[in-house]
Protein backbone atom coordinates (compact mmCIF):
# COMPACT_ATOMS: atom_id res chain seq x y z
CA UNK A 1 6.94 -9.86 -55.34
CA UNK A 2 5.85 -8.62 -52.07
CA UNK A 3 5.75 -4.89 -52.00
CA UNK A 4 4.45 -4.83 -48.22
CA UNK A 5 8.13 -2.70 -46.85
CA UNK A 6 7.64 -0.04 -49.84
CA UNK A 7 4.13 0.40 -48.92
CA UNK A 8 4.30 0.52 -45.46
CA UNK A 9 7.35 3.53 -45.52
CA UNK A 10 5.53 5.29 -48.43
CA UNK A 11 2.19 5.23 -46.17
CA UNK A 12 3.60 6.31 -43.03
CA UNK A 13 5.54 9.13 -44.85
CA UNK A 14 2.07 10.05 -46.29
CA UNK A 15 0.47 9.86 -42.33
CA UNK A 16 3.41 12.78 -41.26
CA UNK A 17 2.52 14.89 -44.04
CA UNK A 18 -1.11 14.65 -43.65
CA UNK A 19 -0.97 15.22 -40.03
CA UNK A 20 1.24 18.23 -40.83
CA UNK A 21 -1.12 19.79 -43.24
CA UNK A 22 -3.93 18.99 -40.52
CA UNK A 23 -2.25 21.03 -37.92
CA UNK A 24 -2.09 24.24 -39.98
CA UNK A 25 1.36 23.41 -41.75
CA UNK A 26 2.69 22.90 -44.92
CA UNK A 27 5.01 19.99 -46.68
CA UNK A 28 6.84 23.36 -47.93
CA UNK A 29 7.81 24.06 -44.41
CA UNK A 30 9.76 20.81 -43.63
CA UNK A 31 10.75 20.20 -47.32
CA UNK A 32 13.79 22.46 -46.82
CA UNK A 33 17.23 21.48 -49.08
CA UNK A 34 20.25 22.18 -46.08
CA UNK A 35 19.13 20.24 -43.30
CA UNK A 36 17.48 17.09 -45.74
CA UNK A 37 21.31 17.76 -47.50
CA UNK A 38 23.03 17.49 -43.78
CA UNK A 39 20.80 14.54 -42.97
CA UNK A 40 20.52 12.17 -45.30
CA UNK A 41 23.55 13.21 -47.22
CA UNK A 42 26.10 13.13 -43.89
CA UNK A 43 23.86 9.44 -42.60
CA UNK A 44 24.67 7.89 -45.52
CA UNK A 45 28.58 8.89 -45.88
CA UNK A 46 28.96 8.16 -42.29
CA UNK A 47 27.38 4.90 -42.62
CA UNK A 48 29.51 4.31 -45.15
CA UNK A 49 32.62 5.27 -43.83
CA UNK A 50 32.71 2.20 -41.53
CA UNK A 51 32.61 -0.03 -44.19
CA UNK A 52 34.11 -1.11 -47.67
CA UNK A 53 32.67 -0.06 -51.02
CA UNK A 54 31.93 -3.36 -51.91
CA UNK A 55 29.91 -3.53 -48.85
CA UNK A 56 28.51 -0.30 -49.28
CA UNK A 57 26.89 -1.27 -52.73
CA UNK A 58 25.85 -4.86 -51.88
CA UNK A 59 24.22 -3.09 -48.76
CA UNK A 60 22.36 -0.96 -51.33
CA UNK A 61 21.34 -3.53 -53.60
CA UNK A 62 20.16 -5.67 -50.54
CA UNK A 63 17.68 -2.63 -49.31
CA UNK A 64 16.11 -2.60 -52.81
CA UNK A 65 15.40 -6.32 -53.37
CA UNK A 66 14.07 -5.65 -49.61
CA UNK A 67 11.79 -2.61 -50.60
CA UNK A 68 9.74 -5.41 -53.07
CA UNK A 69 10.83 -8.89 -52.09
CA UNK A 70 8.76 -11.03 -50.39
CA UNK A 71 10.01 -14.38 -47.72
CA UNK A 72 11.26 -17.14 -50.31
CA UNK A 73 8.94 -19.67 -51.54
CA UNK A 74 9.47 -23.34 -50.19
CA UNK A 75 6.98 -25.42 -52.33
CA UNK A 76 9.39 -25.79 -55.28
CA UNK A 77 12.42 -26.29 -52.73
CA UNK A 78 10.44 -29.24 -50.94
CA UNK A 79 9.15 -30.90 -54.06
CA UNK A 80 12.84 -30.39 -55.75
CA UNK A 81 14.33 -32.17 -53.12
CA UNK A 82 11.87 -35.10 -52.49
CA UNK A 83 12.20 -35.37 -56.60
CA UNK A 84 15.87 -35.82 -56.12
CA UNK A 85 15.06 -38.12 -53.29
CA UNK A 86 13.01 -40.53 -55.39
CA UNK A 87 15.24 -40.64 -58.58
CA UNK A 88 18.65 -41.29 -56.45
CA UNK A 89 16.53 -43.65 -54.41
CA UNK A 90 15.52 -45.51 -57.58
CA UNK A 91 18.41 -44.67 -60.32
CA UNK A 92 21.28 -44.07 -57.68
CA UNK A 93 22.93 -40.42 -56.96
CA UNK A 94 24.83 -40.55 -60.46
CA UNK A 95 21.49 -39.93 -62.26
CA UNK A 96 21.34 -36.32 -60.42
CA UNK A 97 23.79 -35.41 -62.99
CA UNK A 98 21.26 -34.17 -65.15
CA UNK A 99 18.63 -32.40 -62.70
CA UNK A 100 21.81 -30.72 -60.99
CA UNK A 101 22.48 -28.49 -64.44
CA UNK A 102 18.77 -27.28 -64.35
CA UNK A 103 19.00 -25.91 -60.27
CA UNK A 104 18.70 -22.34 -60.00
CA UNK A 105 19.60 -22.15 -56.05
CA UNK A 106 23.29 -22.60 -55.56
CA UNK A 107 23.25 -24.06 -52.75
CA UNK A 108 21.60 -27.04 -53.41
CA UNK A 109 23.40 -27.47 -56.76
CA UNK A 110 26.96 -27.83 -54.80
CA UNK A 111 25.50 -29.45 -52.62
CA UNK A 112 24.60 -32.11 -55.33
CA UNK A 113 27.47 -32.25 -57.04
CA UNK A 114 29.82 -32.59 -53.97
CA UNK A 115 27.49 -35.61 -52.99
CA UNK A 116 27.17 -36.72 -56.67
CA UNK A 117 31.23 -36.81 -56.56
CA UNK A 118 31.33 -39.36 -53.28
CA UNK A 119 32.16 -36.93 -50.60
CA UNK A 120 32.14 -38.53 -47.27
CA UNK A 121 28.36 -37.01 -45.36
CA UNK A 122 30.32 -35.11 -42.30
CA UNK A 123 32.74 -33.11 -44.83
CA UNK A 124 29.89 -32.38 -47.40
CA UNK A 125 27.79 -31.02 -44.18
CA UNK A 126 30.87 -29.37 -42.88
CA UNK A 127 31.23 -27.34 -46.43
CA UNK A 128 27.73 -26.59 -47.03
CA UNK A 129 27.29 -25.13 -43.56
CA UNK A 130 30.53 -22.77 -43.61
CA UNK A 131 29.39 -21.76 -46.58
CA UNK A 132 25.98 -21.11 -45.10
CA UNK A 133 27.23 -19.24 -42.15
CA UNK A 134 29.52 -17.33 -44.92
CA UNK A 135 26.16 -15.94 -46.24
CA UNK A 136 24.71 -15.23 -43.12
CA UNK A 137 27.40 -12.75 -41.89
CA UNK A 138 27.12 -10.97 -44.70
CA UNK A 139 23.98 -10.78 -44.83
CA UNK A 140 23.84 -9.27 -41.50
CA UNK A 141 26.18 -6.86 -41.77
CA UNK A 142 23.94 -5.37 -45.26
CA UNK A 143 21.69 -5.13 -42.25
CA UNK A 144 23.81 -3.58 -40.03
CA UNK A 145 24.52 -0.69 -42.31
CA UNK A 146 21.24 0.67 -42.29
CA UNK A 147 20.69 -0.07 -38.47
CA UNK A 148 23.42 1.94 -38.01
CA UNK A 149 22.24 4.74 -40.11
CA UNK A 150 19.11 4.46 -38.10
CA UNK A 151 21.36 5.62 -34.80
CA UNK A 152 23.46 8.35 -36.98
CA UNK A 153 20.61 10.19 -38.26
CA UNK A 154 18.82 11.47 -35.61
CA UNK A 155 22.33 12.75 -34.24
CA UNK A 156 23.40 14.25 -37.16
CA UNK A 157 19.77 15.97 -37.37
CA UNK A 158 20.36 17.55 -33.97
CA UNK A 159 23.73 18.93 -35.30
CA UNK A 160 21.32 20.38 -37.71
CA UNK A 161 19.32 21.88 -35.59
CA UNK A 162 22.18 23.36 -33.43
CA UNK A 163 23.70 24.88 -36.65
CA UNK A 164 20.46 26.33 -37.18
CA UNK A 165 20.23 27.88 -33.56
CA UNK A 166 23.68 29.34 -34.26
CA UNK A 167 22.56 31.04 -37.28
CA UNK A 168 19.41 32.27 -35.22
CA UNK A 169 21.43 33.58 -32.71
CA UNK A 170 23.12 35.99 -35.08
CA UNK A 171 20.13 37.17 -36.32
CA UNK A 172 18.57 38.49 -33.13
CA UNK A 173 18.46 41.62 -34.41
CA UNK A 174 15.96 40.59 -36.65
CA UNK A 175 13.39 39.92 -34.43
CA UNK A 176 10.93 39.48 -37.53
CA UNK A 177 13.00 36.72 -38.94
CA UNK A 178 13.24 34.65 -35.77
CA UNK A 179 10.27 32.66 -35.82
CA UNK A 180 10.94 31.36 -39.32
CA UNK A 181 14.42 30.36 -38.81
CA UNK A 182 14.21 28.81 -35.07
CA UNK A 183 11.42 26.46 -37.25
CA UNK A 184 13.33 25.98 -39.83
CA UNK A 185 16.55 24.94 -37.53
CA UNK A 186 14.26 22.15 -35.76
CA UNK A 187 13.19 20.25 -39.26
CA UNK A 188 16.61 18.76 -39.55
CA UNK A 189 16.09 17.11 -35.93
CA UNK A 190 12.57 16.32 -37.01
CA UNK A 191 14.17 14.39 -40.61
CA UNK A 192 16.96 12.88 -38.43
CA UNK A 193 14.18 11.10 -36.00
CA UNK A 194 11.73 10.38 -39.22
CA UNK A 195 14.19 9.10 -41.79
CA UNK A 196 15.76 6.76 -39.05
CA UNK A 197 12.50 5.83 -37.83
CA UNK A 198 10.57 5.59 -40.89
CA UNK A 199 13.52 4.72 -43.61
CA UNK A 200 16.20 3.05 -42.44
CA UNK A 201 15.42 1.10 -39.51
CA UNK A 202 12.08 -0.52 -40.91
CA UNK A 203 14.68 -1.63 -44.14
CA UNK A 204 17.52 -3.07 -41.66
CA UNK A 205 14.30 -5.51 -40.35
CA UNK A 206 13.67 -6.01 -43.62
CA UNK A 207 16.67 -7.25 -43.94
CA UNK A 208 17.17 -9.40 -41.18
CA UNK A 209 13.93 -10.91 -42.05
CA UNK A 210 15.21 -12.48 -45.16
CA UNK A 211 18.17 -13.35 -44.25
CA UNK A 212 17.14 -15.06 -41.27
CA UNK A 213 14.76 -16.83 -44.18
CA UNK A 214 17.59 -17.41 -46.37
CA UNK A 215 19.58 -19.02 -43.50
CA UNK A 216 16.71 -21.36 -42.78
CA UNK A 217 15.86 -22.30 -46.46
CA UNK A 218 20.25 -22.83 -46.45
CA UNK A 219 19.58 -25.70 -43.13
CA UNK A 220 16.76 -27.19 -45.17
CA UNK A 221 18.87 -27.91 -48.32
CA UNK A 222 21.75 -28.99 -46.15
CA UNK A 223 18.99 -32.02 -43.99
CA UNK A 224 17.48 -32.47 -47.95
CA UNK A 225 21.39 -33.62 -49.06
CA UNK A 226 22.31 -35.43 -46.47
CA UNK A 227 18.76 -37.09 -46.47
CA UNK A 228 19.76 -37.89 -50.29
CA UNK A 229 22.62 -39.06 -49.96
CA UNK A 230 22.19 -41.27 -47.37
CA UNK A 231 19.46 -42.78 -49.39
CA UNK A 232 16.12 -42.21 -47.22
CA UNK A 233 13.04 -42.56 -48.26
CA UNK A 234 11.07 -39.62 -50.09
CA UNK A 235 8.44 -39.57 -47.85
CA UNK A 236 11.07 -39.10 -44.56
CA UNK A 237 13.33 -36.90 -46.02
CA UNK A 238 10.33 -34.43 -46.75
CA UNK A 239 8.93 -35.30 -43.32
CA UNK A 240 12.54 -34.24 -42.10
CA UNK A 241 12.13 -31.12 -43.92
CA UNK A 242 8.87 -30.37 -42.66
CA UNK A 243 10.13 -30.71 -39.57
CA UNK A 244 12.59 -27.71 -39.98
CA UNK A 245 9.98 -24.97 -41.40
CA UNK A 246 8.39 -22.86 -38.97
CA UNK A 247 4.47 -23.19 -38.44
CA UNK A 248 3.69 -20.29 -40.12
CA UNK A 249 6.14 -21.34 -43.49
CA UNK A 250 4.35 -24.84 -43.28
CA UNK A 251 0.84 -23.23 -43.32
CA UNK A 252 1.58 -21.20 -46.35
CA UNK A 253 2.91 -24.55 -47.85
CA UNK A 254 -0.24 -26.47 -47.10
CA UNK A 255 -2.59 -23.38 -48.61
CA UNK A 256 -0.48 -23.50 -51.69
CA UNK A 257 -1.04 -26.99 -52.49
């Protein structure tokens, strides 16, 4: 659980309204149903119209585990693997059998059972890294949706604002109605610029961040099996893996333990 995303948009969201209030203005003035409809209503169907629906609602589902989830945890991951190292070392892979059943990453349970089954080191690697690079594309293009909505939104807000003007300019006879509606035709630009710049870009990092994660906790497994399977010794294989963490993942490590 690492809430840090959710916080940080919720914050800065409370920062623009506070600022607004603090310049004489009102969160009624800006909270206005058409152009909030036109924004984040058309973003979201244009976003998706350049993708499937599977896509769409993986790409959803990926922004919410993002909102709350934190970089993944490598402690158990290293001491699950140097625990497989020492009981293959010492019983032979065959006795993996049981402690494959129990893995909750899947990953490193095919892993184990393709080298549990005798498959030759260059095809197992081969496999496990397609299937790794698999993972990553997708999970860049859950990524890419919301980057993408980051670049529609501000657009489609100045299409709000230019419908707005339209409407202003039929209502110049009104001279007492203009001020209120040339303000009210500039909020959609103003939601296109915040929601890209305070919703969906800051999720698409989000994103990125734990997928690049993801693909680095995917090479670690990989070096782990093949370490395994070749029969190292514990102690290399998790000096191998060490070896593969970046200096900030290995500091965490050492605080945990």
């Amino acid at each position: 659980m690492d809430p840090i995303t959710l916080i940080g948009i919720v914050v800065a969201f409370v920062i623009v309204m506070v600022v607004l209030t603090l310049e004489g203005g009102s969160a009624a003035s800006i909270l206005l149903i058409p152009p909030m409809l036109l924004v984040f209503g058309g973003t979201l169907f244009i976003g998706a119209a350049g993708m499937s629906f599977g896509l769409l609602i993986a790409s959803i589902k990926a922004a919410g585990k993002a909102l709350v989830t934190g970089p993944p945890k490598y402690n158990n991951l290293m001491e699950t693997l140097v625990d497989c190292a020492n009981i293959a070392r010492r019983d032979g892979l065959l006795s993996l059998e049981a402690t494959v059943n129990d893995l909750q990453n899947p990953l490193l349970r095919r892993g184990l059972e393709l080298a549990i089954d005798g498959t030759d080191p260059q095809d197992l690697s081969r496999i496990l890294e397609a299937e790794l690079h698999s993972e990553t594309v997708y999970g860049n293009r859950h990524a890419k949706f919301f980057t993408d909505m980051g670049g529609y939104a501000p657009t489609i807000g100045i299409i709000g604002t230019i419908l707005g003007l339209v409407t202003v300019l039929g209502n110049l006879d009104n001279p007492d109605e203009l001020g209120g509606l040339i303000a009210a035709a500039f909020v959609a630009a103003m939601w296109g610029v915040l929601s890209a710049n305070v919703f969906w870009l800051p999720l698409a990092n989000k994103i990125k961040l734990l997928n690049e994660l993801h693909t680095t906790q995917g090479e670690v497994i990989i070096e782990g099996i093949l370490a395994i399977q070749a029969g190292a010794n514990p102690r290399m294989v998790e000096r191998r893996l060490r070896a593969l963490l970046p200096t900030d993942v290995m500091r965490d490590i050492e605080k945990a333990a």
